[in-house]
Protein backbone atom coordinates (compact mmCIF):
# COMPACT_ATOMS: atom_id res chain seq x y z
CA UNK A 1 -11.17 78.43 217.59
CA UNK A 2 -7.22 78.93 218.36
CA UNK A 3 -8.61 82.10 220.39
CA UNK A 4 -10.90 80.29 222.61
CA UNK A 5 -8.09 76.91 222.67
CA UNK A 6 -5.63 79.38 223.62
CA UNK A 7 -7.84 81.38 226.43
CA UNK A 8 -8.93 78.35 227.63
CA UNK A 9 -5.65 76.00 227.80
CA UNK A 10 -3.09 78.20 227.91
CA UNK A 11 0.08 77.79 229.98
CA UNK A 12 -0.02 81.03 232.07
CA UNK A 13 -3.40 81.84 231.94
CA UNK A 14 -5.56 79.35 230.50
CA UNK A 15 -9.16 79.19 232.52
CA UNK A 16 -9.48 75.04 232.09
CA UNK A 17 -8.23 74.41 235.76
CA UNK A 18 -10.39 77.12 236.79
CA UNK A 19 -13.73 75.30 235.06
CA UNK A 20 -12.11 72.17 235.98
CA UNK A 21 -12.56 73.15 240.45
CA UNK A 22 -15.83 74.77 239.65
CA UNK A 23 -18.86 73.76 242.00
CA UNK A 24 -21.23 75.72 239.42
CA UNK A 25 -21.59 75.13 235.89
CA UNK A 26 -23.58 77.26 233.11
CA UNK A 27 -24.52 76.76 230.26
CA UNK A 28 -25.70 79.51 228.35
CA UNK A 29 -28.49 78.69 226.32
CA UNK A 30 -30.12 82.24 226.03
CA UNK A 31 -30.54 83.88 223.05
CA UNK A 32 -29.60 87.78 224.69
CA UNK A 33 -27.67 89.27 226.44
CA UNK A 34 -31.01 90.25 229.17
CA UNK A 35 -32.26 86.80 228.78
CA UNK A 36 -28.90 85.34 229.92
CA UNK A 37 -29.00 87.91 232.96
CA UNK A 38 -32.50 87.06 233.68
CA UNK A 39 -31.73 83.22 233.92
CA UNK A 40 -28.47 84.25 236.09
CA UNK A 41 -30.99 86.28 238.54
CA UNK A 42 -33.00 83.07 238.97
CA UNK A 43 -30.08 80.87 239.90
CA UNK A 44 -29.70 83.17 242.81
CA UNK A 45 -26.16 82.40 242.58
CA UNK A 46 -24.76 84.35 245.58
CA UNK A 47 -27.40 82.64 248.01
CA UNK A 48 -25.57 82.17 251.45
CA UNK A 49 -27.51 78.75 251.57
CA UNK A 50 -26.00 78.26 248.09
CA UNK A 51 -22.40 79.15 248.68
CA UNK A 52 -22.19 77.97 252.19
CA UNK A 53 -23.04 74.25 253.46
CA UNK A 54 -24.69 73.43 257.08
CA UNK A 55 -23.59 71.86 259.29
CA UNK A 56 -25.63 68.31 258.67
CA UNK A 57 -24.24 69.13 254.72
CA UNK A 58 -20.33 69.50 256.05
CA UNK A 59 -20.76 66.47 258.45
CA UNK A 60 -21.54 64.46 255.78
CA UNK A 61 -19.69 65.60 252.86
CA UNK A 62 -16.59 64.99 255.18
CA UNK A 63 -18.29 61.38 255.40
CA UNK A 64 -18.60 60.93 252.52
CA UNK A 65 -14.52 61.68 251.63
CA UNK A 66 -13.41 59.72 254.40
CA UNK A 67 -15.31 56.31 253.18
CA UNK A 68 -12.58 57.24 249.92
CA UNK A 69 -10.17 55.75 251.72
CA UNK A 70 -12.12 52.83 252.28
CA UNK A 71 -10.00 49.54 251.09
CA UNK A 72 -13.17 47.15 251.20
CA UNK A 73 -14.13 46.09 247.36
CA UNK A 74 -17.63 45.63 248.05
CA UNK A 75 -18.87 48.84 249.48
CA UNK A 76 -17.25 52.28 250.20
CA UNK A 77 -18.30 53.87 253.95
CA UNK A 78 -17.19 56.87 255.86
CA UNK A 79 -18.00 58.06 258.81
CA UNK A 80 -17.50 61.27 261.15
CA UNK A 81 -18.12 61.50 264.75
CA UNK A 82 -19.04 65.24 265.80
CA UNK A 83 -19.90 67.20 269.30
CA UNK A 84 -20.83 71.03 269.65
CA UNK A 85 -19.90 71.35 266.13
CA UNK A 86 -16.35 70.01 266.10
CA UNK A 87 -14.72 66.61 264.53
CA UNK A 88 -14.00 63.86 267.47
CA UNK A 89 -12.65 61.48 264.78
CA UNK A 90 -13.38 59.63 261.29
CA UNK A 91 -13.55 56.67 259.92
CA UNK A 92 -14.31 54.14 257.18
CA UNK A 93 -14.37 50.50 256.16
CA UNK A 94 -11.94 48.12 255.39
CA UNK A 95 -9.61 45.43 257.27
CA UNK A 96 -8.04 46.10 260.88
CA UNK A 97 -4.69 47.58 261.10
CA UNK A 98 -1.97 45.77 260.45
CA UNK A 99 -3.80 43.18 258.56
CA UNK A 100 -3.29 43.10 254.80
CA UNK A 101 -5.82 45.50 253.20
CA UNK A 102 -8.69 44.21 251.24
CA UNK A 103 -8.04 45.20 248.10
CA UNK A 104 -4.78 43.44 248.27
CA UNK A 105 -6.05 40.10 249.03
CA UNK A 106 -6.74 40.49 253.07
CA UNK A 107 -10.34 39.91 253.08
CA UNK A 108 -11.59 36.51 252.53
CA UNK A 109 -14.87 37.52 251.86
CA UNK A 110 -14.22 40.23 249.19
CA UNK A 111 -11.53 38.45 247.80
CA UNK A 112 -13.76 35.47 247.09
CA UNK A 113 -16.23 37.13 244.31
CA UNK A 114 -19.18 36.21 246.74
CA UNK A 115 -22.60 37.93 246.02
CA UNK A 116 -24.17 40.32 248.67
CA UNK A 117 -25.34 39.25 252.25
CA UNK A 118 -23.18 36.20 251.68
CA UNK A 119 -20.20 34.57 253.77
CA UNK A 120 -20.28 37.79 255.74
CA UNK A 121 -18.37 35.33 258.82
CA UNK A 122 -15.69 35.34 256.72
CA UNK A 123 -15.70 39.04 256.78
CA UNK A 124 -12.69 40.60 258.45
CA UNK A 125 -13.81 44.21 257.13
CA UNK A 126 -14.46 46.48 259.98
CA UNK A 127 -17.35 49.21 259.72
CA UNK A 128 -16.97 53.19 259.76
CA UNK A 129 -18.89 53.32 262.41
CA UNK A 130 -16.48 50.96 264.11
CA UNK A 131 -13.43 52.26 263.23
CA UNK A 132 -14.37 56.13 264.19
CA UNK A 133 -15.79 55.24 267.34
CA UNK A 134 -12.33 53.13 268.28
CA UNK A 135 -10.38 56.55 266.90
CA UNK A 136 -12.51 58.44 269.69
CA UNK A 137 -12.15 56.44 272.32
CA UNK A 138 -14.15 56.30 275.73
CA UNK A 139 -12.99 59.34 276.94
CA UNK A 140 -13.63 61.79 273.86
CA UNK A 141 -17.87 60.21 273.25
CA UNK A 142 -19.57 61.94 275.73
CA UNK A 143 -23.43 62.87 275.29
CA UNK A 144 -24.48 64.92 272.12
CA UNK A 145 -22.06 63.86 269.91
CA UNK A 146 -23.53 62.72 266.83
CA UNK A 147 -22.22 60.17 264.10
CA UNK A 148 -22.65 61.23 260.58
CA UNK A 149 -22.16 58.25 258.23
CA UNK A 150 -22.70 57.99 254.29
CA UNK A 151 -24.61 55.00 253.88
């Protein structure tokens, strides 16, 4: 055990913030040593399709991170506005600048414990969608941009 504590979480060398950014996990639950390379074979591991996102995928993954800067307590949304493959601009939820943010007592609405689909006039959240497409502007939307968004 102090082997494997001190290969794992060592200073210098340790591998725990190696298996800590891993997108792939194992767990080794074969019995041999050709079972184990077998199950490996299977995974098909180094798959391109595997390793390497589309487009659609990378769109919305980058959705998805931008709705974590979402201040809105009741629901986290990002959004990322795309043409011939490049980002235009992002966006996500929450109260209009220079207002005080949501979380911190801005919001009427979220700050009032209400239950969904209620008081929404009292809303001052703006939407993703909203806020990417004012980011863009007029002059950067043209035709065949798309609008990824996570919800």
């Amino acid at each position: 055990m102090l082997q494997n504590d001190e290969q794992l979480y060592n200073a210098n060398n340790g591998l725990a913030h190696l298996i800590d950014r891993a997108q792939v996990r194992l767990l080794n639950s074969s019995d041999s040593l050709p079972r184990l390379y077998q199950a490996l074979n299977a995974l098909s591991l180094t798959n391109q399709a595997r390793l390497r996102p589309s487009w659609d995928q990378y769109f919305m993954r980058l959705a998805s991170l931008a709705a974590q800067r979402s201040n809105c307590m009741k629901r986290r949304v990002g959004c990322v506005l795309v043409r011939e493959k490049r980002v235009i601009s992002t966006g996500y939820n929450g109260t209009p600048r220079n207002i005080k943010n949501c979380n911190e007592g801005g919001c009427p609405r979220c700050n009032g414990g209400q239950g969904a689909g209620v008081g929404l006039a009292s809303c001052l959240c703006i939407h993703a969608e909203e806020n990417a497409l004012l980011e863009a502007g007029r002059e950067r939307i043209r035709e065949g941009t798309i609008l990824y968004c996570d919800t």
